[in-house]
N, C-alpha and C. Protein backbone atom coordinates (compact mmCIF):
# COMPACT_ATOMS: atom_id res chain seq x y z
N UNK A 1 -5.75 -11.60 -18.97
CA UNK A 1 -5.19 -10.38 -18.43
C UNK A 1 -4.24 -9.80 -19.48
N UNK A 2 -4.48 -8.51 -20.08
CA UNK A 2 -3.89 -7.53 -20.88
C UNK A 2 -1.93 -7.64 -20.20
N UNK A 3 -1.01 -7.35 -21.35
CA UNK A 3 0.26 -7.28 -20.83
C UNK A 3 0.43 -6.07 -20.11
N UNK A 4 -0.37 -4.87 -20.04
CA UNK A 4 -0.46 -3.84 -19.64
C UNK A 4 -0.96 -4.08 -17.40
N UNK A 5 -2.06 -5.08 -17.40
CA UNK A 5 -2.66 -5.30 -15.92
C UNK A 5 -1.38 -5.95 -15.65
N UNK A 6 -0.83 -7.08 -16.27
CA UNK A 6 0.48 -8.02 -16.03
C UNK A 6 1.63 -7.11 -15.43
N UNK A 7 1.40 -5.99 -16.48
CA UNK A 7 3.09 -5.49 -15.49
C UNK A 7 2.72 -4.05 -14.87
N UNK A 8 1.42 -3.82 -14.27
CA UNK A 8 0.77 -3.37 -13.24
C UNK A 8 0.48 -3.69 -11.86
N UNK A 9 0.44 -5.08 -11.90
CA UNK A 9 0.54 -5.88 -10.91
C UNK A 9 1.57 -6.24 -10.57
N UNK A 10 2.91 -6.32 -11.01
CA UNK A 10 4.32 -6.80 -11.15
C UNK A 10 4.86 -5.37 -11.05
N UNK A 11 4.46 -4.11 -10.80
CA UNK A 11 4.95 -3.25 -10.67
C UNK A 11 4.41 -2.54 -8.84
N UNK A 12 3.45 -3.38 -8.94
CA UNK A 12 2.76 -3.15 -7.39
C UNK A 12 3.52 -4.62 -6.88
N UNK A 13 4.04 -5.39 -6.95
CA UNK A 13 4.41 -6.47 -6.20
C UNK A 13 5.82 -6.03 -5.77
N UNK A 14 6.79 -5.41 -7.02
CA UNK A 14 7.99 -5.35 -7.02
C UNK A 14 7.88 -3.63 -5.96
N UNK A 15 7.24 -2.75 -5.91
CA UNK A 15 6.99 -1.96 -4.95
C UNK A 15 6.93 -2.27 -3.94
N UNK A 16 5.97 -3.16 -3.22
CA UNK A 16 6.26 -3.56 -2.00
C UNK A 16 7.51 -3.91 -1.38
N UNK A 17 8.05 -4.57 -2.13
CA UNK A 17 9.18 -5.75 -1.66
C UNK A 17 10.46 -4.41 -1.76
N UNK A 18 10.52 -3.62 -2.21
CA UNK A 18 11.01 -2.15 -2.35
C UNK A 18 11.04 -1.82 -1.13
N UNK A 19 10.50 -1.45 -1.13
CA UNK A 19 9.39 -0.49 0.07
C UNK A 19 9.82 -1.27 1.46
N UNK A 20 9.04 -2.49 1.80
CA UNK A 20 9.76 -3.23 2.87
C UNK A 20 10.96 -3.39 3.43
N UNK A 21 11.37 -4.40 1.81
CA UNK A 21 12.89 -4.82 2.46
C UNK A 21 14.20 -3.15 2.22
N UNK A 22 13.86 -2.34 1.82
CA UNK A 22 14.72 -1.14 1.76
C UNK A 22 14.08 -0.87 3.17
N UNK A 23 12.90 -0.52 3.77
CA UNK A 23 12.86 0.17 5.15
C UNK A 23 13.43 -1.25 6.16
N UNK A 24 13.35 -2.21 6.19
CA UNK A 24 13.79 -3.30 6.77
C UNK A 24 15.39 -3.10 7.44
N UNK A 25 16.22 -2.85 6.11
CA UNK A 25 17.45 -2.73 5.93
C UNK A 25 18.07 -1.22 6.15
N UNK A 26 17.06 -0.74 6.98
CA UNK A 26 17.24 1.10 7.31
C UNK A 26 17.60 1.90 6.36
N UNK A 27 16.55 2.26 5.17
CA UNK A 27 16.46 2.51 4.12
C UNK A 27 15.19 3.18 3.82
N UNK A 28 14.66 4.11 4.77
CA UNK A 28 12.96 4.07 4.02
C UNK A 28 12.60 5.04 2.71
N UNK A 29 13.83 5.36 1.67
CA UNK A 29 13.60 5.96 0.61
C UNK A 29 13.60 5.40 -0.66
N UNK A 30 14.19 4.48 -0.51
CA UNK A 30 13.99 3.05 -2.08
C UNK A 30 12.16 3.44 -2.48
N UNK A 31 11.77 3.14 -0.98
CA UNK A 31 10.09 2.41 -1.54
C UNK A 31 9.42 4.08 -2.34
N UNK A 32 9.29 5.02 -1.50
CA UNK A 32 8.62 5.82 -1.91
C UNK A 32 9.20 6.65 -3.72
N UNK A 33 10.77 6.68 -4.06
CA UNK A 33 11.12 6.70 -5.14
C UNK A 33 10.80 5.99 -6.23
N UNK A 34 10.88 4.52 -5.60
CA UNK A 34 10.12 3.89 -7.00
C UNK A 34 8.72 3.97 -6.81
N UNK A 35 7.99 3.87 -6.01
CA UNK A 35 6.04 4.44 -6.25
C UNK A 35 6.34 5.82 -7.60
N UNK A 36 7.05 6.76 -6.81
CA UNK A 36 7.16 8.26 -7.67
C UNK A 36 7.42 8.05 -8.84
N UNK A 37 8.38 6.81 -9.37
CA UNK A 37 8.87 6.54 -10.63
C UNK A 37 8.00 5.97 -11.56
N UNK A 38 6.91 4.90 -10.58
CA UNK A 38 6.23 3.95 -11.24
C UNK A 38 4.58 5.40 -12.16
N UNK A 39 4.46 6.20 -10.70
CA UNK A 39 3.55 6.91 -10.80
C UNK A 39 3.56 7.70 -12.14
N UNK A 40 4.65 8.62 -12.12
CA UNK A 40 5.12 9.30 -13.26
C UNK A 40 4.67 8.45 -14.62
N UNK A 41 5.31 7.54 -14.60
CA UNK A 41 5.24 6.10 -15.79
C UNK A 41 3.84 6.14 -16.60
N UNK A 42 2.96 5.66 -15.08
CA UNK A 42 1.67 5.23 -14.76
C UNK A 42 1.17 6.70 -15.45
N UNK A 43 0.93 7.61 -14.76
CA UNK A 43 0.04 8.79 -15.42
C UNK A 43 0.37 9.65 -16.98
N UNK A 44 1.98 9.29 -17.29
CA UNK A 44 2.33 9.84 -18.11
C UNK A 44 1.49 8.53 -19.63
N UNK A 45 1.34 7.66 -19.59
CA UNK A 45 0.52 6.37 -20.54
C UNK A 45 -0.64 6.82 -20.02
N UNK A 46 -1.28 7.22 -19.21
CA UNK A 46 -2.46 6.77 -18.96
C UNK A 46 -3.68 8.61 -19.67
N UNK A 47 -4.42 7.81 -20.42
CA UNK A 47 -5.40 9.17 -21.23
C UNK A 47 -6.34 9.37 -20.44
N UNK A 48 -6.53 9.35 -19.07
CA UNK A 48 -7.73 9.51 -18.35
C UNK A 48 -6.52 10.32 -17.07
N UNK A 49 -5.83 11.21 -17.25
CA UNK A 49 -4.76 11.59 -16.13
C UNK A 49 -5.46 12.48 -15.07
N UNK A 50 -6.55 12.92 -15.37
CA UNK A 50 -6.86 13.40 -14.08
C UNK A 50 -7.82 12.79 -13.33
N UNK A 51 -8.81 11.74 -13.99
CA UNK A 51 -9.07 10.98 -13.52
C UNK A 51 -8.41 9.88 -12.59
N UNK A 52 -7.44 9.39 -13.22
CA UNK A 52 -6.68 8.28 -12.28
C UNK A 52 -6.25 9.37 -11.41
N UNK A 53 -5.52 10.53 -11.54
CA UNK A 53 -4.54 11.28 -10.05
C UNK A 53 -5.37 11.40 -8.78
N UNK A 54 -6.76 11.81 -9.52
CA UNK A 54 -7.87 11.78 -8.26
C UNK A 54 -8.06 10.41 -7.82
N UNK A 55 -7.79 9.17 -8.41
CA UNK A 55 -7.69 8.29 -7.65
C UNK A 55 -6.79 7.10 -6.51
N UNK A 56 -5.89 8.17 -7.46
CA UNK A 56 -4.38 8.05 -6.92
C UNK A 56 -4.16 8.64 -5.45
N UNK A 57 -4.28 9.62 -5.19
CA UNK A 57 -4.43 11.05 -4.47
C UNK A 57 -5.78 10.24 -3.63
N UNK A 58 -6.86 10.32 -3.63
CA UNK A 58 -7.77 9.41 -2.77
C UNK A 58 -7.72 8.11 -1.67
N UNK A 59 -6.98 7.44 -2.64
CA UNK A 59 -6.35 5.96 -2.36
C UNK A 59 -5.44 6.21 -1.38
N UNK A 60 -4.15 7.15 -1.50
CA UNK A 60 -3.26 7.57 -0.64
C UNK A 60 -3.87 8.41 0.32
N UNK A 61 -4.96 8.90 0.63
CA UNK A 61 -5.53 9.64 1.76
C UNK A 61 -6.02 8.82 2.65
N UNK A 62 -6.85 7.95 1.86
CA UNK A 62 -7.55 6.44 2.96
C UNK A 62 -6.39 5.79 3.43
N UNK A 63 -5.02 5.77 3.04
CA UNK A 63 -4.25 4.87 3.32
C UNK A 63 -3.51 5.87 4.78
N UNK A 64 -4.06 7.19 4.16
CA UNK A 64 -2.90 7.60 5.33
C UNK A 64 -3.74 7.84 6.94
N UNK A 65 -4.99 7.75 6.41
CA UNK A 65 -5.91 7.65 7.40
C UNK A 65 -6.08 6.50 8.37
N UNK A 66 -5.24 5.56 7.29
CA UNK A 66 -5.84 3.92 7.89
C UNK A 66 -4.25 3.63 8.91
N UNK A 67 -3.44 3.82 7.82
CA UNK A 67 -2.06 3.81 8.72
C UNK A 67 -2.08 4.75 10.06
N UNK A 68 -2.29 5.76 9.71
CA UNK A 68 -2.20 6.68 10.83
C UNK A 68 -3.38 6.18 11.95
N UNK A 69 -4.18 5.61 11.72
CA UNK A 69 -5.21 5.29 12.97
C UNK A 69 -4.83 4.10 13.45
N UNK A 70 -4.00 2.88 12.64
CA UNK A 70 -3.01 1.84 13.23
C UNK A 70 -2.36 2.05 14.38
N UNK A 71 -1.26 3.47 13.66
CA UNK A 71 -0.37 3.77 14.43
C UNK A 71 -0.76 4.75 16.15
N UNK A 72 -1.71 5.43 15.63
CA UNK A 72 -2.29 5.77 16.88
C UNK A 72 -3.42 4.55 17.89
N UNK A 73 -3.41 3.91 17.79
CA UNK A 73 -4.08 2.95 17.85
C UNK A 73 -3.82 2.10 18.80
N UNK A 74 -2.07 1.98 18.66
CA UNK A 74 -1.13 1.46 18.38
C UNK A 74 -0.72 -0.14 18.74
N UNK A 75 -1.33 -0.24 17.05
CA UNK A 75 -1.76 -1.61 16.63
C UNK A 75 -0.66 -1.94 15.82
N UNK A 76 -0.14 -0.77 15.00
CA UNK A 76 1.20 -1.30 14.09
C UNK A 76 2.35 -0.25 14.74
N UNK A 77 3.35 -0.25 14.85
CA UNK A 77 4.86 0.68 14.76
C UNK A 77 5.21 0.11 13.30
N UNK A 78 5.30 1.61 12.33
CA UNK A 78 6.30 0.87 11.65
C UNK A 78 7.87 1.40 11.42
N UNK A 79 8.57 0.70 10.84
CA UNK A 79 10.09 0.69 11.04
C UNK A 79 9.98 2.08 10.07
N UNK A 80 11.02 3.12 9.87
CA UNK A 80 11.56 4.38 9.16
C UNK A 80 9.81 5.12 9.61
N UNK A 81 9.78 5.97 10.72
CA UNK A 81 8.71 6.44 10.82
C UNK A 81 8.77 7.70 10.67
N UNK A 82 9.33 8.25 9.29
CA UNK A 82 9.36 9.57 8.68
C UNK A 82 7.85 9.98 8.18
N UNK A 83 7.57 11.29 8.32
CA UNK A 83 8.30 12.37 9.14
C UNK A 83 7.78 12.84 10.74
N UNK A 84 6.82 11.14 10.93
CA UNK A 84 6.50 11.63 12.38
C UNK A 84 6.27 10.00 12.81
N UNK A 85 6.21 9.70 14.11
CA UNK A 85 5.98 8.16 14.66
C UNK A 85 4.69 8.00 14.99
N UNK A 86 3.84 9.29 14.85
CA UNK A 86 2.55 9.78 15.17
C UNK A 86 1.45 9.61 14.16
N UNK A 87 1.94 8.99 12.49
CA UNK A 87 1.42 8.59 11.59
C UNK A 87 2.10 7.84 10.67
N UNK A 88 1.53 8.04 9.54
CA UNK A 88 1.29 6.63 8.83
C UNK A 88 3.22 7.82 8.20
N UNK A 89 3.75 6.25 8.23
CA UNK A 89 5.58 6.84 7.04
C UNK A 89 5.12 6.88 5.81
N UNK A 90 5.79 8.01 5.05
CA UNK A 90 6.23 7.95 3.42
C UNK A 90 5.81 6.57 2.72
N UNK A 91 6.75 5.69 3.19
CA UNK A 91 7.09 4.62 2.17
C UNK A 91 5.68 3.61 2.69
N UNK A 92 4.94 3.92 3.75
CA UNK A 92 3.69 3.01 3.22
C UNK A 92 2.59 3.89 2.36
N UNK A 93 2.85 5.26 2.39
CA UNK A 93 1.85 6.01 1.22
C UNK A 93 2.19 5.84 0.03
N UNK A 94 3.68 5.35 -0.09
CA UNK A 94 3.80 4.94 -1.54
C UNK A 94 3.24 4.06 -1.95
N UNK A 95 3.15 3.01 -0.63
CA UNK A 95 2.36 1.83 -1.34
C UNK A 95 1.00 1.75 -1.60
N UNK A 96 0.46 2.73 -0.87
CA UNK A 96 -1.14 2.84 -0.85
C UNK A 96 -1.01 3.46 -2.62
N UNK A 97 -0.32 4.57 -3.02
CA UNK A 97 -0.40 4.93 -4.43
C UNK A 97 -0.07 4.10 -5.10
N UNK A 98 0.73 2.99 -5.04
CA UNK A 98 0.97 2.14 -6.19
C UNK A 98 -0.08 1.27 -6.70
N UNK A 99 -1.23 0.90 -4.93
CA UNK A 99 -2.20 0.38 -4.65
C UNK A 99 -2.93 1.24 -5.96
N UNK A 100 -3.47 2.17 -6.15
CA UNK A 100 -4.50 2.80 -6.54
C UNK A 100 -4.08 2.48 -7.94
N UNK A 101 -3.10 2.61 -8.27
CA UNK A 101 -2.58 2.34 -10.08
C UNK A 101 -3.65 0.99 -10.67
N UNK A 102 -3.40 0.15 -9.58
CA UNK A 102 -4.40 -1.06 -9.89
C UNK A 102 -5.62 -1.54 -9.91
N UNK A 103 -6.22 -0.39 -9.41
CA UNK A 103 -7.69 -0.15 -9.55
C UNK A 103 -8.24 0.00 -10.89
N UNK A 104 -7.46 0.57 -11.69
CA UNK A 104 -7.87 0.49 -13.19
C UNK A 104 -7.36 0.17 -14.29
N UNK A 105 -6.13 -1.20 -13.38
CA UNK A 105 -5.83 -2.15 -14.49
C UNK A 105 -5.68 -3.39 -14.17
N UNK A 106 -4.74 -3.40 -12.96
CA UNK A 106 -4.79 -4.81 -13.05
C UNK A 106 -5.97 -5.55 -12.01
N UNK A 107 -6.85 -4.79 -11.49
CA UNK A 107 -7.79 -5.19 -10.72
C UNK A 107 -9.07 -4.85 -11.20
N UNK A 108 -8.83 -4.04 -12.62
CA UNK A 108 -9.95 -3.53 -12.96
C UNK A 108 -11.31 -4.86 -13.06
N UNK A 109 -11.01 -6.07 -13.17
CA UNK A 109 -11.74 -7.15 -13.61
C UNK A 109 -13.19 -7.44 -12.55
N UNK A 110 -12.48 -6.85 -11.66
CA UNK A 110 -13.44 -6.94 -9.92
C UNK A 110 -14.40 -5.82 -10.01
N UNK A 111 -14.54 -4.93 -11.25
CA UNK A 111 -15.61 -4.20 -11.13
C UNK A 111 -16.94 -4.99 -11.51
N UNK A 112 -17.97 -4.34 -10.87
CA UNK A 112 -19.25 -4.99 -10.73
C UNK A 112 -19.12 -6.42 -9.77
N UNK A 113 -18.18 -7.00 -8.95
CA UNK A 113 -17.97 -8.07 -8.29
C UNK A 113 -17.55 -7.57 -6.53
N UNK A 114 -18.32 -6.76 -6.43
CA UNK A 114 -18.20 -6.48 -4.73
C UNK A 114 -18.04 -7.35 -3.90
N UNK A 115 -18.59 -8.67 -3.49
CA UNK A 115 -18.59 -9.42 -2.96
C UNK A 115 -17.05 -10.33 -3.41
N UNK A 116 -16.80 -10.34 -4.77
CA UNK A 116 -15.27 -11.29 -4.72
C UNK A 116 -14.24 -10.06 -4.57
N UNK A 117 -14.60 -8.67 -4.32
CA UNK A 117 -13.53 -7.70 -4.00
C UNK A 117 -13.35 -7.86 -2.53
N UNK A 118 -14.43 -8.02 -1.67
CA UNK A 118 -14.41 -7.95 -0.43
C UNK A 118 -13.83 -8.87 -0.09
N UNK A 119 -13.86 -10.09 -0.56
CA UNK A 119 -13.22 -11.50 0.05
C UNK A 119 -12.14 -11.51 -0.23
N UNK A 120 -11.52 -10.53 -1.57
CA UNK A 120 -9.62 -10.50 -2.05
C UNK A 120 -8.90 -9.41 -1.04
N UNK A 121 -10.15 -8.40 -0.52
CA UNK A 121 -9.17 -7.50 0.08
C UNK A 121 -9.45 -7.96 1.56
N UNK A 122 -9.79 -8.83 2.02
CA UNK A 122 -9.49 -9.41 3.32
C UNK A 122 -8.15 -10.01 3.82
N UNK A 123 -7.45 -10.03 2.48
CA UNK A 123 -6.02 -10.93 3.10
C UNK A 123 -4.85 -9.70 3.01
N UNK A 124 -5.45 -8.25 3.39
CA UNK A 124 -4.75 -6.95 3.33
C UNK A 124 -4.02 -7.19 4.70
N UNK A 125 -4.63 -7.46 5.92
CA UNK A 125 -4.06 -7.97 7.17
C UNK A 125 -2.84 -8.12 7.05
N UNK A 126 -2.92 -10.00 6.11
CA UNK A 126 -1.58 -10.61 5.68
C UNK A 126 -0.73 -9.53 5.26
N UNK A 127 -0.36 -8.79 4.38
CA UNK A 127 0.38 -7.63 3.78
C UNK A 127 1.43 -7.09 4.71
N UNK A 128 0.37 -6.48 5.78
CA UNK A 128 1.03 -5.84 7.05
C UNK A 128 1.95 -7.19 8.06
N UNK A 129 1.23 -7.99 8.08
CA UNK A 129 1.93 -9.16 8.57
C UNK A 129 3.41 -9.79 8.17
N UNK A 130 3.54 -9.51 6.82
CA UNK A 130 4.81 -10.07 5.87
C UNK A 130 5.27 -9.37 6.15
N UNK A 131 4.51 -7.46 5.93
CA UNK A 131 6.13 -6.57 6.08
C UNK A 131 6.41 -6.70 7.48
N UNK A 132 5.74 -6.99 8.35
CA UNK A 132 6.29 -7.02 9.83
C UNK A 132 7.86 -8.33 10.09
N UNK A 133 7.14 -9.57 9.62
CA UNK A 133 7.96 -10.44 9.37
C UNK A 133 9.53 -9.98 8.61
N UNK A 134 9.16 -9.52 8.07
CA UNK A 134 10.63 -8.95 7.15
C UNK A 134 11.42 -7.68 7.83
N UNK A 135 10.62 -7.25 8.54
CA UNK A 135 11.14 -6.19 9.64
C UNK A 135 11.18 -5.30 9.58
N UNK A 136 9.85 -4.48 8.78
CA UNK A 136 9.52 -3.16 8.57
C UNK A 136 8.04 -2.76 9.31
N UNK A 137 8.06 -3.51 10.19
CA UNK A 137 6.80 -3.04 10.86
C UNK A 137 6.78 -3.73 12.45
N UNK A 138 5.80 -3.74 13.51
CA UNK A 138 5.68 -4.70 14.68
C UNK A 138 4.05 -4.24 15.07
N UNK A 139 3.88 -5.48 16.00
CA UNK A 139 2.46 -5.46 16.67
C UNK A 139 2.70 -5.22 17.97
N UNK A 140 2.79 -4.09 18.41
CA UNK A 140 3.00 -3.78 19.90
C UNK A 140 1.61 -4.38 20.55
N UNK A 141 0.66 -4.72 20.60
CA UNK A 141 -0.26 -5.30 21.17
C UNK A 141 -0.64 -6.95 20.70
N UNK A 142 0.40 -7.53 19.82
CA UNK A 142 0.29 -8.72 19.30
C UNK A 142 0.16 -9.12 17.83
N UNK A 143 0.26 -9.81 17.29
CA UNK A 143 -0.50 -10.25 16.26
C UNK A 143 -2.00 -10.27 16.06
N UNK A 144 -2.29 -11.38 17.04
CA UNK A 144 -4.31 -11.49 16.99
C UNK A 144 -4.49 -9.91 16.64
N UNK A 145 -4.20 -9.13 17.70
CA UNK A 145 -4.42 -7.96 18.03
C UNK A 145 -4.47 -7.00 16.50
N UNK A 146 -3.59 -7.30 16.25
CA UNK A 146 -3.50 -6.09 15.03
C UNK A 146 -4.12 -6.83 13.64
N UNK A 147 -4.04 -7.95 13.78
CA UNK A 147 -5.06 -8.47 12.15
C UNK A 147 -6.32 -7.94 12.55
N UNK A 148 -6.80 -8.19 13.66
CA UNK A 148 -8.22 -8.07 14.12
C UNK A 148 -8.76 -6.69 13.47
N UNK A 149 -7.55 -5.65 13.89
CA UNK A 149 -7.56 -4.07 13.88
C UNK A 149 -7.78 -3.91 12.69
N UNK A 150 -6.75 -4.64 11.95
CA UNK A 150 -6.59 -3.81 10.49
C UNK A 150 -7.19 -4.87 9.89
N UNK A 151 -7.86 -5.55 9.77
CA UNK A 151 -9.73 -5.84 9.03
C UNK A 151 -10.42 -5.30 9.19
N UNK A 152 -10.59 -5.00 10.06
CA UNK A 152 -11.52 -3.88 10.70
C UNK A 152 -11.37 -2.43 10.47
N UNK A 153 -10.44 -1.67 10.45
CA UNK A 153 -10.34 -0.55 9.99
C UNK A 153 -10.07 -0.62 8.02
């Protein structure tokens, strides 16, 4: 792995934990500032910029689709539910964009490997599960309930 995927992935890890424990701690603007910071970073190095934004921009649409059908669903609540409780918050679209940064670096390796992509992005569940644990999210219908959901969606 290139030092470039290394601190792509370490820039999507350290986002989350952003993102979470700042909305956790009634804070939900940490997470989405640093996505914006990382993004900027990210597209300003990157020679394919309109390529990646469209994938950037994509990534964050499925995410807001997926959150928002959680939340209507209502399979997840999550904690700072700016700017509506009716969809997916800010600071998890940040994470869905930070998500997309790694599609063409530090995950780039999983191209042509559908089958070991499908089996890595099955433990996405878990994700939602930790930030719940840490206290930026809940399962108003349970746990079972909402892994079930969000594998499925």
């Amino acid at each position: 792995m290139s030092c470039g995927s290394v601190l792509n992935l370490a820039l999507i890890q350290v986002g989350w934990f952003v993102a979470v424990l700042g909305v956790a701690d009634g804070h939900p603007w940490p997470g989405p500032v640093f996505a914006a910071a990382v993004l900027v970073f990210y597209l300003s190095a990157s020679p394919l910029r309109g390529r990646e934004l469209l994938l950037i921009l994509a990534c964050t649409s499925v995410g807001f689709v997926v959150d928002s059908g959680l939340v209507q669903l209502d399979l997840v609540r999550f904690a700072a539910p700016w700017p509506s409780d009716a969809m997916a918050p800010a600071w998890t679209l940040g994470l869905w964009a930070l998500l997309a940064t790694g599609f063409s670096r530090s995950m780039a390796w999983l191209r042509g490997k559908p089958t070991l992509a499908l089996v890595l992005a099955s433990i996405a569940p878990f994700t939602y599960w930790g930030g719940a644990r840490l206290g930026a999210a809940d399962f108003p219908e349970g746990l079972a309930s909402a892994l079930v959901g969000i594998g499925v969606f």
